[in-house]
Protein backbone atom coordinates (compact mmCIF):
# COMPACT_ATOMS: atom_id res chain seq x y z
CA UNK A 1 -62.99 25.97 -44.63
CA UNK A 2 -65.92 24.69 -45.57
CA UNK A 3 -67.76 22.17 -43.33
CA UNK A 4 -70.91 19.56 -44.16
CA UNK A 5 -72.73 19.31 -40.53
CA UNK A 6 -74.38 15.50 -40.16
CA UNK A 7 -76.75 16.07 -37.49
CA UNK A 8 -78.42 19.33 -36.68
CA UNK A 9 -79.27 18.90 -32.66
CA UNK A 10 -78.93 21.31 -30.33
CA UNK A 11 -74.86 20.80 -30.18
CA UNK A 12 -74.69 21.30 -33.96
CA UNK A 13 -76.12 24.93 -32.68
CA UNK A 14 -73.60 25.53 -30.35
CA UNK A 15 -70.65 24.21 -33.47
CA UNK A 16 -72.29 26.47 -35.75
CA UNK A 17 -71.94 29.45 -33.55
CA UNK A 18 -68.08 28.82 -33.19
CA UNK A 19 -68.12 28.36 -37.41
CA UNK A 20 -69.14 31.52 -37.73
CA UNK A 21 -67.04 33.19 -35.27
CA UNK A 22 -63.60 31.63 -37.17
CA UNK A 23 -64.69 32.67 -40.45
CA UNK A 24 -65.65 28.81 -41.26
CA UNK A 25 -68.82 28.40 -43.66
CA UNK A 26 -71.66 25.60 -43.10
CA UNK A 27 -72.36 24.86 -47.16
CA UNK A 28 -74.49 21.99 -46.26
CA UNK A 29 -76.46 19.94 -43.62
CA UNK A 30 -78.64 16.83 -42.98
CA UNK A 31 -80.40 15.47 -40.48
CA UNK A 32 -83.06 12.27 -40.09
CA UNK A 33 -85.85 14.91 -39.53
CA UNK A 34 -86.06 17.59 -42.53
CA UNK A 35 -88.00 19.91 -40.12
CA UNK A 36 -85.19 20.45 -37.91
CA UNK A 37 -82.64 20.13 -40.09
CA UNK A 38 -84.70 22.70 -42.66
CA UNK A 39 -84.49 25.05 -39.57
CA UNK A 40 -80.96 24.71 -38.88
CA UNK A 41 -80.22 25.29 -43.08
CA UNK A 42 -82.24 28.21 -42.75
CA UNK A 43 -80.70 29.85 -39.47
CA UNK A 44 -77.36 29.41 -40.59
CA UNK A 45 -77.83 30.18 -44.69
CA UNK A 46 -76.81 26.23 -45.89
CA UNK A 47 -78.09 23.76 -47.88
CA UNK A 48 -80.36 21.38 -46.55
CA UNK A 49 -80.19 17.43 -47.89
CA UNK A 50 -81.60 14.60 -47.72
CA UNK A 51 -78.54 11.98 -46.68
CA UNK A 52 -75.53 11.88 -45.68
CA UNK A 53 -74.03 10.12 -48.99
CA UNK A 54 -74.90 13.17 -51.13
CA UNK A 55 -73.97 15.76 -48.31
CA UNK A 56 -70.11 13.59 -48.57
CA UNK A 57 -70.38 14.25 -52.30
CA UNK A 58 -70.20 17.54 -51.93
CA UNK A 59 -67.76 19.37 -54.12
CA UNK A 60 -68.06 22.59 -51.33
CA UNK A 61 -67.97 20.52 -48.72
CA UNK A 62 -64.32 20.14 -47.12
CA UNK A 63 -64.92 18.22 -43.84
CA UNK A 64 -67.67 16.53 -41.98
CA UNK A 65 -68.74 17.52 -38.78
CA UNK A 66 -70.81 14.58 -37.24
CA UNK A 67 -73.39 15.77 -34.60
CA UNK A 68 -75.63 12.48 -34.33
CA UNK A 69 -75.58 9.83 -31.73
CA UNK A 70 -72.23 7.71 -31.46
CA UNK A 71 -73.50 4.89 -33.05
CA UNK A 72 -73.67 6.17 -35.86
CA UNK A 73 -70.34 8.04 -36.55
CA UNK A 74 -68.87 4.54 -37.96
CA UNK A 75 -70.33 5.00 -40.86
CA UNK A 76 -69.51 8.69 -41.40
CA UNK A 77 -65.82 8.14 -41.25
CA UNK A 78 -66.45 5.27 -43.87
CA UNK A 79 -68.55 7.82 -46.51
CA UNK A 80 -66.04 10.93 -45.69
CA UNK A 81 -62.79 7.83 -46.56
CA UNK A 82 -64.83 7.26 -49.82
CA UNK A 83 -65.58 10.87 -50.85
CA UNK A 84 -61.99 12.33 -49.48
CA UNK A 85 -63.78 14.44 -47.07
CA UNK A 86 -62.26 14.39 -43.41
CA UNK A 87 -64.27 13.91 -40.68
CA UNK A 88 -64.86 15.59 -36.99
CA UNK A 89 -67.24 13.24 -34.68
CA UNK A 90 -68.72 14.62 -31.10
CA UNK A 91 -67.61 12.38 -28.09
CA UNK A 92 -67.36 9.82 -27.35
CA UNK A 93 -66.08 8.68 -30.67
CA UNK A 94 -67.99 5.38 -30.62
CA UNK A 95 -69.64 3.20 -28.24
CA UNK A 96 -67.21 0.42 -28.07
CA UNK A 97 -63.52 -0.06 -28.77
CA UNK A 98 -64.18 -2.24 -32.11
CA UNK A 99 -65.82 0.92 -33.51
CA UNK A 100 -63.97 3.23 -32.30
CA UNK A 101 -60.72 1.50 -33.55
CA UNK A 102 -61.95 0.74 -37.21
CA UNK A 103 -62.37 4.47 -37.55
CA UNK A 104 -59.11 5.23 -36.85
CA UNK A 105 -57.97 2.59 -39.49
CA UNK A 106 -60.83 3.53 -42.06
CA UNK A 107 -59.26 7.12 -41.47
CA UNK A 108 -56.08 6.62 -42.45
CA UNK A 109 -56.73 4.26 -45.38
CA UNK A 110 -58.62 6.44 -46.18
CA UNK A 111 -55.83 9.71 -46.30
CA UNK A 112 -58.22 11.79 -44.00
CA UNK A 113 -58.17 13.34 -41.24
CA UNK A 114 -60.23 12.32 -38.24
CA UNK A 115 -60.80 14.19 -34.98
CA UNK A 116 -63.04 13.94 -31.96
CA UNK A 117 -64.47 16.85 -30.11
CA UNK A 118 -63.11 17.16 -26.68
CA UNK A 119 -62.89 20.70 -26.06
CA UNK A 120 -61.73 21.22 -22.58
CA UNK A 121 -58.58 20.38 -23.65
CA UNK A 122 -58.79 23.98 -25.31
CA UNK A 123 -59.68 25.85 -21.90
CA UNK A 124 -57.26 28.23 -20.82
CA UNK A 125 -56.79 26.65 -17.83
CA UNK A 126 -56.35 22.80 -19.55
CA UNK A 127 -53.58 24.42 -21.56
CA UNK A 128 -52.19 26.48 -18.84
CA UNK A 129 -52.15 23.66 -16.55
CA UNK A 130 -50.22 21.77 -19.75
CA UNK A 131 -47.26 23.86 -19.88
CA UNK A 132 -46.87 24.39 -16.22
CA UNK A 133 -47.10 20.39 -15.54
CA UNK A 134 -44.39 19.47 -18.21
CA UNK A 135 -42.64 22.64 -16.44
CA UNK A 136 -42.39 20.70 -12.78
CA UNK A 137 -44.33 23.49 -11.55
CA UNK A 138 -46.30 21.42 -9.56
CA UNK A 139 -43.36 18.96 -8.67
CA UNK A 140 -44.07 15.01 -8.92
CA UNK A 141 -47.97 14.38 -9.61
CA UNK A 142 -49.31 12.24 -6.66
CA UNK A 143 -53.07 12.54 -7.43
CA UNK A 144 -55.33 13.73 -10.29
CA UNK A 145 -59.13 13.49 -9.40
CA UNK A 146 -62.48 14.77 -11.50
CA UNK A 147 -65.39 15.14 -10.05
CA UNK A 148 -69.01 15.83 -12.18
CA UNK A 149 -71.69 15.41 -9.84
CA UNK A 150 -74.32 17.14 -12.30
CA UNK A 151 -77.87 16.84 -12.61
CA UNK A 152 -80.23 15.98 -15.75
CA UNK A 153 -83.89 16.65 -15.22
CA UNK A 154 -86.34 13.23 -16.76
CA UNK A 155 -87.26 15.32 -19.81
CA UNK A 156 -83.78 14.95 -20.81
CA UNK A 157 -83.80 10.76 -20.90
CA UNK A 158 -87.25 11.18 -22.14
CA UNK A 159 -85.75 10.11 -25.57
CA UNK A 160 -85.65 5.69 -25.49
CA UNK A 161 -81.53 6.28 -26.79
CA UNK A 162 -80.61 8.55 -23.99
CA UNK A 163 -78.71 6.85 -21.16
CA UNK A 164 -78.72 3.67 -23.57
CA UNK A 165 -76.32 1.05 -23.96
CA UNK A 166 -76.60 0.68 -27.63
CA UNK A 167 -77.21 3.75 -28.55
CA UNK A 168 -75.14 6.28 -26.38
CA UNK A 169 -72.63 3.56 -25.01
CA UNK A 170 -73.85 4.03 -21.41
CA UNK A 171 -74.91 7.32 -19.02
CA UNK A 172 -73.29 9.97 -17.08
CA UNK A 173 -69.63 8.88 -17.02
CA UNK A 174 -69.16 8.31 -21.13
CA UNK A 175 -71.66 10.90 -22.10
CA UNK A 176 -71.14 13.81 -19.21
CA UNK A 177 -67.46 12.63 -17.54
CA UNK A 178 -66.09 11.58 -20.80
CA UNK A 179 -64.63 15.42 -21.26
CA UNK A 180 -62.84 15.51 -18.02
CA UNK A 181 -61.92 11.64 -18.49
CA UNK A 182 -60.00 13.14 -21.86
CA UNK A 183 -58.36 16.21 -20.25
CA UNK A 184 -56.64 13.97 -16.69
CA UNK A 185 -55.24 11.75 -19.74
CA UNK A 186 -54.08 14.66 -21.86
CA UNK A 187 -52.22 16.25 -18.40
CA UNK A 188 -51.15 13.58 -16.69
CA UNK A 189 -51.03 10.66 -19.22
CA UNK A 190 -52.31 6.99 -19.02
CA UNK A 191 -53.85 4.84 -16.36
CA UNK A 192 -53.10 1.66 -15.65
CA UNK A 193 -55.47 0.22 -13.60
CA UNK A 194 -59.21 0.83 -12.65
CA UNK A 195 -61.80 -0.38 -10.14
CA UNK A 196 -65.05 1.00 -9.97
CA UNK A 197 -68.91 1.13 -8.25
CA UNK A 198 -72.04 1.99 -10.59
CA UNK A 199 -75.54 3.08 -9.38
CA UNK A 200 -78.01 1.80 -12.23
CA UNK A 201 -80.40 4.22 -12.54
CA UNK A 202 -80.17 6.01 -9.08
CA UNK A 203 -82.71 8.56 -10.07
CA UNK A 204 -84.10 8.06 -13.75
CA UNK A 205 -85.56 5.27 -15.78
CA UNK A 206 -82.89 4.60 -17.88
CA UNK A 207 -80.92 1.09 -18.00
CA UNK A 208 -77.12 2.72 -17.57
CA UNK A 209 -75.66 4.43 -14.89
CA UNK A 210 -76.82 7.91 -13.69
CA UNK A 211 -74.11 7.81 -10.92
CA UNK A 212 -70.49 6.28 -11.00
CA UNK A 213 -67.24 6.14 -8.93
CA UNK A 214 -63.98 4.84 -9.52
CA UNK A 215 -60.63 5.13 -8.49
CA UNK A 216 -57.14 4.26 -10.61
CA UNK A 217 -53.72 4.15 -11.07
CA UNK A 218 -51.75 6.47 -13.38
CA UNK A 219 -48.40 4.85 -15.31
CA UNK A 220 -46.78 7.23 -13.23
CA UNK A 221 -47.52 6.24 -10.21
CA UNK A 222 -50.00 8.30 -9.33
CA UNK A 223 -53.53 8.08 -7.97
CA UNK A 224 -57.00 9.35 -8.65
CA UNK A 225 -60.90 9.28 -8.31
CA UNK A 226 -63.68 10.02 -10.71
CA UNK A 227 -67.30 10.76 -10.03
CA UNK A 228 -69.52 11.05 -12.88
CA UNK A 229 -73.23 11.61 -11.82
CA UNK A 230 -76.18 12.76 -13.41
CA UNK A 231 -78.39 12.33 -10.29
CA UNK A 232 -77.30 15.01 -7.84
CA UNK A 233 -80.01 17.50 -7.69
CA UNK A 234 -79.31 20.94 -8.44
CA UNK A 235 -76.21 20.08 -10.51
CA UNK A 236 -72.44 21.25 -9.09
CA UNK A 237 -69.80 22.90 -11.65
CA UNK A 238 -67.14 19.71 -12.50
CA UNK A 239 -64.21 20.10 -10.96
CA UNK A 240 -60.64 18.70 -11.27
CA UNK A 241 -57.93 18.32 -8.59
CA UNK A 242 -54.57 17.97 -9.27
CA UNK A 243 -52.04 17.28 -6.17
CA UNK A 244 -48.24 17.53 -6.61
CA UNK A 245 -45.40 17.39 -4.08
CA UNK A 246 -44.92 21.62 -4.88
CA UNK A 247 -48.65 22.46 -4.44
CA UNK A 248 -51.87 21.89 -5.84
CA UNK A 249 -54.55 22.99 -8.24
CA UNK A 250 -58.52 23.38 -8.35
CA UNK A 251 -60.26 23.55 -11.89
CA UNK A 252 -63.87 24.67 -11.46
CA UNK A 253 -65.80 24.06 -14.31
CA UNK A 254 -63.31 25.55 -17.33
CA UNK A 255 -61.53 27.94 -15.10
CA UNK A 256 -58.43 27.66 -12.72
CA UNK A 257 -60.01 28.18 -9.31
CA UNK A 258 -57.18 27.34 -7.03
CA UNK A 259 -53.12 27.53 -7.67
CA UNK A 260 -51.81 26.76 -4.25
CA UNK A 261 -47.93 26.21 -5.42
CA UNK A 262 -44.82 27.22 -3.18
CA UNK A 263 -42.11 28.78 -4.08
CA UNK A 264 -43.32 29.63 -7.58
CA UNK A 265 -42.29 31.12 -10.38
CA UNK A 266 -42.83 31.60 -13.99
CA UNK A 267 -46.06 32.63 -16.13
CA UNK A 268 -48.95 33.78 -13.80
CA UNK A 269 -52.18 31.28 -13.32
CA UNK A 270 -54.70 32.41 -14.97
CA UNK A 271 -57.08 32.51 -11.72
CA UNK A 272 -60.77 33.12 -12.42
CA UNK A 273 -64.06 32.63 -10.58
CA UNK A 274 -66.25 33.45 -13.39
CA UNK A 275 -66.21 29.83 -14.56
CA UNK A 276 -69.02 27.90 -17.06
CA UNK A 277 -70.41 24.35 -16.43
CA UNK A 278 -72.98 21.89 -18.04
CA UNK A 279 -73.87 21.06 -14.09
CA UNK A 280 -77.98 21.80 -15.16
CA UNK A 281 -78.10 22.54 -18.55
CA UNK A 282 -75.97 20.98 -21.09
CA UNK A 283 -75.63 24.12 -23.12
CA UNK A 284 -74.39 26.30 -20.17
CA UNK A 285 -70.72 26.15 -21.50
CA UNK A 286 -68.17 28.10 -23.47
CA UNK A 287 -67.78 29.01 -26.73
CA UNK A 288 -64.51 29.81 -26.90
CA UNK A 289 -62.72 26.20 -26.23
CA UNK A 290 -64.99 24.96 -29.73
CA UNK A 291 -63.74 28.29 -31.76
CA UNK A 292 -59.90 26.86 -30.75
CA UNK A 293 -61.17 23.41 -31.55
CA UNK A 294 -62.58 24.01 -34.87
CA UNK A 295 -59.56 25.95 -35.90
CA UNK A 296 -57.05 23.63 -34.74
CA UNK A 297 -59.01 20.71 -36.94
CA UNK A 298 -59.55 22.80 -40.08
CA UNK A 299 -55.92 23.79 -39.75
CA UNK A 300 -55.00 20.34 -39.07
CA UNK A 301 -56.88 19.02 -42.25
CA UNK A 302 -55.28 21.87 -43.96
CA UNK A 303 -51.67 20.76 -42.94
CA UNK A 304 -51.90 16.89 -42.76
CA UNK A 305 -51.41 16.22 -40.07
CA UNK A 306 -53.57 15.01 -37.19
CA UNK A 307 -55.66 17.71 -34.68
CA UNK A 308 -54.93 18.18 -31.19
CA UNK A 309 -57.77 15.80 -30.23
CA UNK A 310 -57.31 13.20 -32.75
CA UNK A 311 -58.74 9.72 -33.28
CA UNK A 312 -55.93 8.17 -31.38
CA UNK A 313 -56.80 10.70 -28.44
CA UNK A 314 -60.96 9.68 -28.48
CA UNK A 315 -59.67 5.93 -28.33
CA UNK A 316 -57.74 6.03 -25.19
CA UNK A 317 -60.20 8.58 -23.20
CA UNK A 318 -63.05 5.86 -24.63
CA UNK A 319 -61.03 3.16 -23.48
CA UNK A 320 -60.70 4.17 -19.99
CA UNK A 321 -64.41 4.51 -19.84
CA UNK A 322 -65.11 1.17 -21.16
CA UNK A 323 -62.25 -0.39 -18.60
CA UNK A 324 -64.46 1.14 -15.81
CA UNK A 325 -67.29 -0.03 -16.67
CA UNK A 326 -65.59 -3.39 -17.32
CA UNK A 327 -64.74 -2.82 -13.42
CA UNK A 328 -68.25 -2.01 -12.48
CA UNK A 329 -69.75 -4.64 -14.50
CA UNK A 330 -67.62 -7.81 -12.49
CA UNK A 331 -66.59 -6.04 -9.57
CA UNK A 332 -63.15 -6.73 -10.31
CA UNK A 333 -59.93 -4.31 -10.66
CA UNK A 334 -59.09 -3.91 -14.40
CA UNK A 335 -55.80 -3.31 -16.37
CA UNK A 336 -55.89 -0.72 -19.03
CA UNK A 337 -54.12 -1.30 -22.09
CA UNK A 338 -51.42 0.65 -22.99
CA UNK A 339 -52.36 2.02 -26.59
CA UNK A 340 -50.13 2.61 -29.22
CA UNK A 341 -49.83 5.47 -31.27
């Protein structure tokens, strides 16, 4: 496959890497500064131009991989519907549901294919933990919790857009918490209700929250808390809890810490200490869940039919996260919509 990159930041770095690695080519790239995005052409042997109209063009280009700040991805999906290119956008998808739900349509009047980059649902232990939950390994779920109590130094809000409303949606829970938002939907399925407490700004000058907690109700029945933080000095690996009425499971950072189930049988957990995190530094994370990623989407577009993390998906993990802020915004409990597919 050959992929256009919009966007050449330092997470376009980290995509290209995993390109490569698959046997994926980046033909062509742009970005708003032609510095950066000259350096990034050069380091990884593409094409550098000057917008994103005439990278869409591109006859060797067969989908768009959309690096850039979520306001903008909009108007991606709309040039890669005109040009027949489909199009894979970072997280969150968008930073409000009226976006994020006109891509989805744009996308499929469009005949593409559009996917949104939520990799932890590629861990080991995320798809581990998938099998051996729709197994009844770990019984009836009672509680699923995340926890990302990380830390961002002020050089990284140093840009005006970071930690933003209109520019990155809000701060630590739909930029950081956003990934392990995505994976408690993808194993234990939709929420139903929300209530939630925001710090504004706790520890940097920036005008969304830098520290969040919420609690919520599952369809299922079952309960859970998130903590999304960005101002807890040094920065602690995420973690996600999952309690059933047969035992009980620990996910440290992208690695199965803890598999505390009785009387259990069937494929091993894959237990490991040696786990990565973003906790300090937002680049401290692995490389193989984007590999699986990128090949599941290129295969995907390949097939027709939609990736693993699909448009639908980014709504309903970007939904949640608006629903709690909705909570944290009136102090009132909020309903979640059910969406449908």
């Amino acid at each position: 496959m050959n992929v256009g990159v919009i966007g050449t930041g330092v997470i376009a770095w980290k995509h290209a890497q995993a390109y490569k690695n698959i046997g994926y080519k980046i033909t062509a790239c742009t970005n708003g500064d032609q510095e950066k995005g000259g350096e990034f052409a050069e380091a990884w042997r593409a094409e550098f131009v000057a917008t994103p109209e005439e990278l869409s063009r591109r006859q060797d280009v067969d989908f768009l991989d959309v690096c850039t700040f979520p306001g903008y991805r909009l108007a991606a999906v709309e040039l890669g519907a005109k040009y027949g290119k489909h199009v894979l956008v970072q997280k969150p998808m968008a930073v409000d549901l009226v976006a994020a739900a006109k891509m989805i349509a744009v996308a499929q009047d469009g005949g593409i294919q559009l996917g949104v980059v939520s990799q932890h649902r590629f861990d080991d232990s995320t798809l581990f933990l998938q099998k051996a939950i729709a197994a009844g390994r770990l019984g009836k779920i009672l509680q699923a919790d995340a926890y990302v109590k990380w830390w961002r130094t002020d050089e990284y809000y140093a840009r005006p857009v970071k930690g933003s409303w209109l520019g990155e949606g809000g701060g630590a829970l739909i930029s950081q918490a956003i990934h392990q938002v995505d994976v408690l939907l993808h194993l234990i399925g939709a929420v139903e209700e929300v209530f939630g407490y925001w710090h504004i700004g706790a520890m940097h000058k920036i005008e969304s929250e830098d520290l969040m907690c919420a609690v919520m109700k599952y369809q299922s029945g079952a309960t859970g808390v998130i903590q999304a933080a960005t101002a807890l000095w040094p920065g602690y690996s995420e973690r996600i809890e999952i309690h059933g009425t047969k035992g009980s499971v620990i996910v440290t950072g992208d690695q199965l810490t803890t598999w505390d189930v009785k009387d259990d049988s069937g494929e091993p957990a894959p237990i490991s200490q040696l786990s990565k995190s973003g906790a300090s530094d937002p680049m401290a994370i692995s490389l193989a869940p984007f590999e699986r990623q990128l090949a599941d989407f290129g295969e995907a577009c390949k097939a027709g039919r939609a990736s693993s993390s699909s448009g639908a998906e980014g709504y309903r993990a970007l939904q949640l996260v608006r629903a709690i802020y909705e909570s944290c915004r009136t102090g009132k409990k909020v309903r979640v919509e059910t969406v449908k597919s």
